[in-house]
C-alpha atoms as a PDB file:
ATOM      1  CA  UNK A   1     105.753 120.893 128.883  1.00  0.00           C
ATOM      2  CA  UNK A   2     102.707 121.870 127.073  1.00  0.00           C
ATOM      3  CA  UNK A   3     104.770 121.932 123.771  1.00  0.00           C
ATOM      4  CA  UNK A   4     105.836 118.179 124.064  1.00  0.00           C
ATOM      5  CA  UNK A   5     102.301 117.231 124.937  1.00  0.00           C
ATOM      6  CA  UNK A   6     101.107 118.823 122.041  1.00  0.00           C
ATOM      7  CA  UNK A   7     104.252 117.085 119.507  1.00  0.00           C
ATOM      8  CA  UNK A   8     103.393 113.831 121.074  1.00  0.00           C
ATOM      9  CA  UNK A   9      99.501 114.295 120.581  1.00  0.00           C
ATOM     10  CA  UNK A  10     100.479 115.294 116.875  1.00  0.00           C
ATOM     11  CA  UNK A  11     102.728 112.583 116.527  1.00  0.00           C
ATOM     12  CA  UNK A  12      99.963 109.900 117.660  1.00  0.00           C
ATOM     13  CA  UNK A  13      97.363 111.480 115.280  1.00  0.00           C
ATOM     14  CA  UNK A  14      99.484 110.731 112.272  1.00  0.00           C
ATOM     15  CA  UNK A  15     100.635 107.829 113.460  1.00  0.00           C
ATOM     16  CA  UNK A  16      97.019 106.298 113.689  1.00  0.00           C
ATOM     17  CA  UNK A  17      96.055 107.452 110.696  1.00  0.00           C
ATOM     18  CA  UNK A  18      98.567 105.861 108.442  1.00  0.00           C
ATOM     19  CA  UNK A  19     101.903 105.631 107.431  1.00  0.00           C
ATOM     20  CA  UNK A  20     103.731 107.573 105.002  1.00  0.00           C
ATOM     21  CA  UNK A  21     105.789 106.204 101.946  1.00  0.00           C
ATOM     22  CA  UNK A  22     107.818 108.470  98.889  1.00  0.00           C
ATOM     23  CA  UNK A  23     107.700 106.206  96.017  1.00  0.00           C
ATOM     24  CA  UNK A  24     111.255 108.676  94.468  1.00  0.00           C
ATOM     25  CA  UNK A  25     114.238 110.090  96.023  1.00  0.00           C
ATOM     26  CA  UNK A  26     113.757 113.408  93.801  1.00  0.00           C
ATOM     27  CA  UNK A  27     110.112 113.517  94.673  1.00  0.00           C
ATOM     28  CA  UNK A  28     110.237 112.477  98.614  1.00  0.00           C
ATOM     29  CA  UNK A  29     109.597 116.040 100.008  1.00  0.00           C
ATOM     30  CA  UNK A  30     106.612 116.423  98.010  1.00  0.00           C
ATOM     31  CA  UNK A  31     105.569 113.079  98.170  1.00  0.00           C
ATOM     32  CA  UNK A  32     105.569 113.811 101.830  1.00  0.00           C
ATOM     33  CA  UNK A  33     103.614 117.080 102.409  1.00  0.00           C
ATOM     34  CA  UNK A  34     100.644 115.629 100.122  1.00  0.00           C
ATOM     35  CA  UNK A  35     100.824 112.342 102.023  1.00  0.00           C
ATOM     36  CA  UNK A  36     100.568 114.020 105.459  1.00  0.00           C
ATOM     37  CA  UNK A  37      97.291 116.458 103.898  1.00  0.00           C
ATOM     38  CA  UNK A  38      95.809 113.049 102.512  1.00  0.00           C
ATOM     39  CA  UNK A  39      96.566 110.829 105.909  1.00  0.00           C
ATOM     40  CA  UNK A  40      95.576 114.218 108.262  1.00  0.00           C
ATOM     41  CA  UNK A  41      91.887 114.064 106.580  1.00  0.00           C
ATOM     42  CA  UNK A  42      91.629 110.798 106.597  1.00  0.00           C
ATOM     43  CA  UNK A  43      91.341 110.232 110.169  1.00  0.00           C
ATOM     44  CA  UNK A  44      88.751 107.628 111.476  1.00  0.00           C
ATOM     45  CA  UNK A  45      86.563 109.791 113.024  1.00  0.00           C
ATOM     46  CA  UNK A  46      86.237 111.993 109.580  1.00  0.00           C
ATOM     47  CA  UNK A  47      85.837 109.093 107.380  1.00  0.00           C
ATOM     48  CA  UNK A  48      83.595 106.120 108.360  1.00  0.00           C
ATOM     49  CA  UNK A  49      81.548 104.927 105.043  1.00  0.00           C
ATOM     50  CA  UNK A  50      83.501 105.108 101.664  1.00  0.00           C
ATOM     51  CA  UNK A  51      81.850 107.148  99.302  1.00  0.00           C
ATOM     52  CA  UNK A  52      80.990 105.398  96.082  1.00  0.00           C
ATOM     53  CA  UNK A  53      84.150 105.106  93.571  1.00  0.00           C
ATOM     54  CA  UNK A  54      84.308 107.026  89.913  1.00  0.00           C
ATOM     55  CA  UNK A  55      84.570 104.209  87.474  1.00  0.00           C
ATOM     56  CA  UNK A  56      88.476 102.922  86.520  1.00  0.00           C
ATOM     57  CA  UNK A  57      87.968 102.151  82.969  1.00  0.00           C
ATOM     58  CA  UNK A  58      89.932  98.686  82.522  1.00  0.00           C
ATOM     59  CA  UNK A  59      88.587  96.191  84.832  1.00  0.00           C
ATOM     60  CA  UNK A  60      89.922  96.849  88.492  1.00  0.00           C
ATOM     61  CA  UNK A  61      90.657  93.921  89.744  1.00  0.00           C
ATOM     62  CA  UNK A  62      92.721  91.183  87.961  1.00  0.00           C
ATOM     63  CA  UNK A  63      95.570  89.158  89.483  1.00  0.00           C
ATOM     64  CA  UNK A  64      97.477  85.941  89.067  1.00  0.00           C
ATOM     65  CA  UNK A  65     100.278  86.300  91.896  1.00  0.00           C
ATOM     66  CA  UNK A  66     101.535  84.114  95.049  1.00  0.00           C
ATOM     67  CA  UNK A  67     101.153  84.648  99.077  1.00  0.00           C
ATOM     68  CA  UNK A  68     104.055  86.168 100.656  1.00  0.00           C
ATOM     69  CA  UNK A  69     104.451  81.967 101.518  1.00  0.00           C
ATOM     70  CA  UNK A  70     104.278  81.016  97.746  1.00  0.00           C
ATOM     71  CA  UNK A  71     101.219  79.722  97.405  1.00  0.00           C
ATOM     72  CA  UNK A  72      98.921  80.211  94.047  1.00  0.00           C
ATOM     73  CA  UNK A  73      96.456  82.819  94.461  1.00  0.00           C
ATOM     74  CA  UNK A  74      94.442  84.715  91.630  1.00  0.00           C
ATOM     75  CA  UNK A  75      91.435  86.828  90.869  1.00  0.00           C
ATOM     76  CA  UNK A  76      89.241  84.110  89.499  1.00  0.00           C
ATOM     77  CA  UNK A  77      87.125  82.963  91.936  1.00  0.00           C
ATOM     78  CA  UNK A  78      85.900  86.732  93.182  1.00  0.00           C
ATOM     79  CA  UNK A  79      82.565  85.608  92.067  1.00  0.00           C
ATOM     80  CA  UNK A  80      82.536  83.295  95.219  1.00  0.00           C
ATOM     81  CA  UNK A  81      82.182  86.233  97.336  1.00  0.00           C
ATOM     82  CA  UNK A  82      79.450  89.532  98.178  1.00  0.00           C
ATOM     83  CA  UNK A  83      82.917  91.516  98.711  1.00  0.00           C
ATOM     84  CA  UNK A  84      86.280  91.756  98.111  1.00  0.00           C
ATOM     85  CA  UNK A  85      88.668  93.694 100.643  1.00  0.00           C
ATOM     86  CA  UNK A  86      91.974  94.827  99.471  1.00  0.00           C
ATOM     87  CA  UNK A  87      94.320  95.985 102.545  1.00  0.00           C
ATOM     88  CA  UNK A  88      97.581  97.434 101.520  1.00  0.00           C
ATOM     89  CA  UNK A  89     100.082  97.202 104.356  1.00  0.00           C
ATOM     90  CA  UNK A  90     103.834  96.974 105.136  1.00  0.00           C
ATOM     91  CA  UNK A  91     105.952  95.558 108.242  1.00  0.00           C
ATOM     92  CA  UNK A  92     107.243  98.651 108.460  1.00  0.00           C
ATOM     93  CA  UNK A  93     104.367 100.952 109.447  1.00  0.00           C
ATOM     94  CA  UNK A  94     102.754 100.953 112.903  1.00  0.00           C
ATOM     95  CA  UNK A  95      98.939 101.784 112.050  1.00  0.00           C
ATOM     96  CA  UNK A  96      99.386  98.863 109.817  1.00  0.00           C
ATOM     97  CA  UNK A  97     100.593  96.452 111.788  1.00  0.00           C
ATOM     98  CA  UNK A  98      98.089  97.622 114.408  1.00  0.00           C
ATOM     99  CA  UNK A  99      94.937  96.999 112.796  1.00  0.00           C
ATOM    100  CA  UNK A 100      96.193  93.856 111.392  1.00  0.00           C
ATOM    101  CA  UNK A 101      94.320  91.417 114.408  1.00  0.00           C
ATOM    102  CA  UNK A 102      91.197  93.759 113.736  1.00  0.00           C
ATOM    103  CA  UNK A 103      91.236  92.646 110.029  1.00  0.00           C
ATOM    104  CA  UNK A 104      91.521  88.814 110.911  1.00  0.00           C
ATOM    105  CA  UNK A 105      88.213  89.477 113.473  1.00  0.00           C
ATOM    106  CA  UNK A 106      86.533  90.269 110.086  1.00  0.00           C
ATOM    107  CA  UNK A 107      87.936  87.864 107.931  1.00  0.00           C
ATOM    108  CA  UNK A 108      86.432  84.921 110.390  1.00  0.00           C
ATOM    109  CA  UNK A 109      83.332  86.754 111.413  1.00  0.00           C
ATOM    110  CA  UNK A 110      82.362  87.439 107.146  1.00  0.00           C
ATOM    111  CA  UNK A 111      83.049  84.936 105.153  1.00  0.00           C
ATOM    112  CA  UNK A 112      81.178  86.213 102.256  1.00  0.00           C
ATOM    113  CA  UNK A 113      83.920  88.796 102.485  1.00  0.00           C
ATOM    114  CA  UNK A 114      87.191  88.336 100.536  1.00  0.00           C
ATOM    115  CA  UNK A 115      89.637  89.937 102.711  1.00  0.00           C
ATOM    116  CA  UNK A 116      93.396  90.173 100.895  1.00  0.00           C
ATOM    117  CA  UNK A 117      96.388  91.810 102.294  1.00  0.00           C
ATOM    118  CA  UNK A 118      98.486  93.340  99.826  1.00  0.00           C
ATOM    119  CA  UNK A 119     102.068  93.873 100.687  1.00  0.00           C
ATOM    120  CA  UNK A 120     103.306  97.185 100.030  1.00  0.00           C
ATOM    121  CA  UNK A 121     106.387  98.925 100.136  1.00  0.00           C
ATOM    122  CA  UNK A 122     108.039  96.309 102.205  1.00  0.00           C
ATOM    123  CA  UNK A 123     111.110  96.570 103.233  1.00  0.00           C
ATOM    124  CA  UNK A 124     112.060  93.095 103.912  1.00  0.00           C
ATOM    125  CA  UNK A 125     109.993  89.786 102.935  1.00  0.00           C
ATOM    126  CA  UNK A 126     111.566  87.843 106.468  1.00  0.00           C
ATOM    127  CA  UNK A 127     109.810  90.779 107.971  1.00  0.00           C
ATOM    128  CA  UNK A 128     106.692  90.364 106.559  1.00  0.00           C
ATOM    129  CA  UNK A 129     106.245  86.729 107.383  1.00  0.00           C
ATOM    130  CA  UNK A 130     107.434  87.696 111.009  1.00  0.00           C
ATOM    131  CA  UNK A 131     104.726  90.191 111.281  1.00  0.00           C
ATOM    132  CA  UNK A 132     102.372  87.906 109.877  1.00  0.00           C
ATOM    133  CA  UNK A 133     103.051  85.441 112.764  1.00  0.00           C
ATOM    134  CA  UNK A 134     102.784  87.974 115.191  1.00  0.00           C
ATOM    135  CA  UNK A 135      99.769  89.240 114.790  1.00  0.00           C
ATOM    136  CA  UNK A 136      97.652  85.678 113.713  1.00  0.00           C
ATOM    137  CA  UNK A 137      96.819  86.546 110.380  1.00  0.00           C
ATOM    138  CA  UNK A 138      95.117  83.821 108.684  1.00  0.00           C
ATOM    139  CA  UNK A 139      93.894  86.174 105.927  1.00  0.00           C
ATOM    140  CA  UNK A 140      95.829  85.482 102.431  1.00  0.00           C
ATOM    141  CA  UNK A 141      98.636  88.430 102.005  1.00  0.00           C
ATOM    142  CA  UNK A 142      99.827  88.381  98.377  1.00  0.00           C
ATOM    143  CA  UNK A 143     102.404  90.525  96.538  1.00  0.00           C
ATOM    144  CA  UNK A 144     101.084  93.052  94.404  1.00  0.00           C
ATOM    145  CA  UNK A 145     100.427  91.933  90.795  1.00  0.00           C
ATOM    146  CA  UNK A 146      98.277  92.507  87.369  1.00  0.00           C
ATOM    147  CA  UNK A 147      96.185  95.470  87.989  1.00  0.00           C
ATOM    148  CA  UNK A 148      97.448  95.403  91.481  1.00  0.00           C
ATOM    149  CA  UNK A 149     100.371  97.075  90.774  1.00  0.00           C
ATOM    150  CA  UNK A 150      98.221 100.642  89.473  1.00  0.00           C
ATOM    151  CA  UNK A 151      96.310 100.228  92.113  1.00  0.00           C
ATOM    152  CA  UNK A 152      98.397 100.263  94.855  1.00  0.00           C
ATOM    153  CA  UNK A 153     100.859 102.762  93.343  1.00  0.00           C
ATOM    154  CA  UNK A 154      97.445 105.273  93.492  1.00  0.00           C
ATOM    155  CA  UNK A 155      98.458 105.409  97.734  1.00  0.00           C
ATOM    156  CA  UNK A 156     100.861 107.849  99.215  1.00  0.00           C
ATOM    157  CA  UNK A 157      99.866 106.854 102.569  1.00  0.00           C
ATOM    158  CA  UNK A 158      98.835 103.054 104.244  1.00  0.00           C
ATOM    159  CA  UNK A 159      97.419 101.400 105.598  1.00  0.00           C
ATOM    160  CA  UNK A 160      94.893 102.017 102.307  1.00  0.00           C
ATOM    161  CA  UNK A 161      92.034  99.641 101.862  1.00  0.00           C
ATOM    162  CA  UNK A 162      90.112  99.350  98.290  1.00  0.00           C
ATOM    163  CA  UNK A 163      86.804  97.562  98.212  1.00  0.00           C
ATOM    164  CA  UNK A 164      85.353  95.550  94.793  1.00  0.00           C
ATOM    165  CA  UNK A 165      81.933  93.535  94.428  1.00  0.00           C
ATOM    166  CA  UNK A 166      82.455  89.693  93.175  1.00  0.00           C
ATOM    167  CA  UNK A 167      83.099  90.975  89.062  1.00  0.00           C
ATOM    168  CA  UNK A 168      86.500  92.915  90.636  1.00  0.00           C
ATOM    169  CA  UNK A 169      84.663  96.424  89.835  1.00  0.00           C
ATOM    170  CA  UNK A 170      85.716  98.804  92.471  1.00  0.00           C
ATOM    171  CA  UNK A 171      82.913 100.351  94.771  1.00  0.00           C
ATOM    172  CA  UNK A 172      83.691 102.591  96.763  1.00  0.00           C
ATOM    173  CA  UNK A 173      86.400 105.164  97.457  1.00  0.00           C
ATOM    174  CA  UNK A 174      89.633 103.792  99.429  1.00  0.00           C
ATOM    175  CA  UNK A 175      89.811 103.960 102.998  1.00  0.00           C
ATOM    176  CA  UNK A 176      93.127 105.935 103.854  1.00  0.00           C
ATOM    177  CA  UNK A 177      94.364 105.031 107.337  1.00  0.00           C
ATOM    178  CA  UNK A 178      93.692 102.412 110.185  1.00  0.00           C
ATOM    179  CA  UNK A 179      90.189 101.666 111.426  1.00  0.00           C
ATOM    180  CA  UNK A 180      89.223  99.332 114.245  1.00  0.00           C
ATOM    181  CA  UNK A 181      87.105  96.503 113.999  1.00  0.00           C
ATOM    182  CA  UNK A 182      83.830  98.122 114.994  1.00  0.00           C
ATOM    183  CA  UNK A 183      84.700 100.768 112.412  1.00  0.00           C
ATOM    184  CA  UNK A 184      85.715  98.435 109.410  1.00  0.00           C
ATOM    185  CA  UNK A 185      82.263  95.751 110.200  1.00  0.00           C
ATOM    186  CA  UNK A 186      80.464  99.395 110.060  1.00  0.00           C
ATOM    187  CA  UNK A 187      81.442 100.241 106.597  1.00  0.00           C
ATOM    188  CA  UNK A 188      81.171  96.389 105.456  1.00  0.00           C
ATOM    189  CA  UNK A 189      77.694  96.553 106.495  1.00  0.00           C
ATOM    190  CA  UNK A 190      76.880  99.294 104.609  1.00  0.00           C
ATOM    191  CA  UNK A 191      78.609  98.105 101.123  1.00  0.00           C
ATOM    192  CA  UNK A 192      77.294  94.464 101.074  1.00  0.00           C
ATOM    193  CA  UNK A 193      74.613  93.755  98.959  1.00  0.00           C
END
């Protein structure tokens, strides 16, 4: 009995922290094991405030793309906001899905905030949109594009959340793993200027 509790216990760590995803067949195993070191540090309670980031070289963030509905969306009007919050999620994983009506609480309660959802490793864009629905996200999701792409591919493990000031210069490390509301207007707080 005391076995189970402790698999299940495990399983619900891991499982709040964020989800795994092996980019290669040939590399999945691997791919794996660092994931589940990354996502097992990561936890909420061990990582509330994003440290600040290591410069990227190129600028960081540049899009021209469309919402998972089609609509227009690029990287040009950044300047319009204090902060830009880049959540990558996918229908697939639980901790994302989970924090999802969290996010929308702090897309309506900061709207000097620029909160994007960044669909990642999705398995199915129906799926998306359903999950979308679900959970009342008003927040724009887009598909990853432009220097999107790199940046998204740098994650073994979502949800993963990047943060960039109104230029698109990232500042702050990424934020591996779900947070809840309290924990995400924490760390907002602190990285507004």
């Amino acid at each position: 009995m005391k076995k189970w509790i402790a698999v299940l216990l495990a399983a619900l760590l891991l499982m709040s922290a964020g989800c795994i995803h092996s980019r290669t067949e040939q590399n999945a195993a691997a791919d794996n094991k660092s994931a589940e070191t990354e996502t097992a540090e990561n936890t909420p309670a061990e990582q509330n405030t994003p440290e600040p980031a290591e410069p990227q070289g190129e600028a960081d963030l540049s899009f021209d793309t469309v919402t998972v509905f089609g609509d227009p969306i690029d990287s040009k009007n950044l300047h319009e906001y204090d902060l830009v919050m880049v959540n990558c999620w996918a229908e697939w994983c639980g901790p994302c899905v989970g924090e999802m009506p969290e996010l929308e609480r702090i897309h309506q309660e900061f709207p000097n905030v620029l909160l994007l959802g960044v669909l990642s490793f999705s398995n199915s864009m129906e799926s998306a949109k359903a999950t979308i629905g679900d959970t009342g996200v008003t927040y724009p999701v887009i598909e990853p594009a432009g220097t999107l792409v790199n940046l998204v591919n740098r994650f073994d493990a979502i949800p993963a959340t990047m943060f960039f000031d109104s230029t698109g210069k990232e500042i702050a490390q990424p934020v591996v793993g779900s947070r809840s509301y309290e924990e995400w207007k924490a760390i907002i707080e602190d990285l507004l200027p």
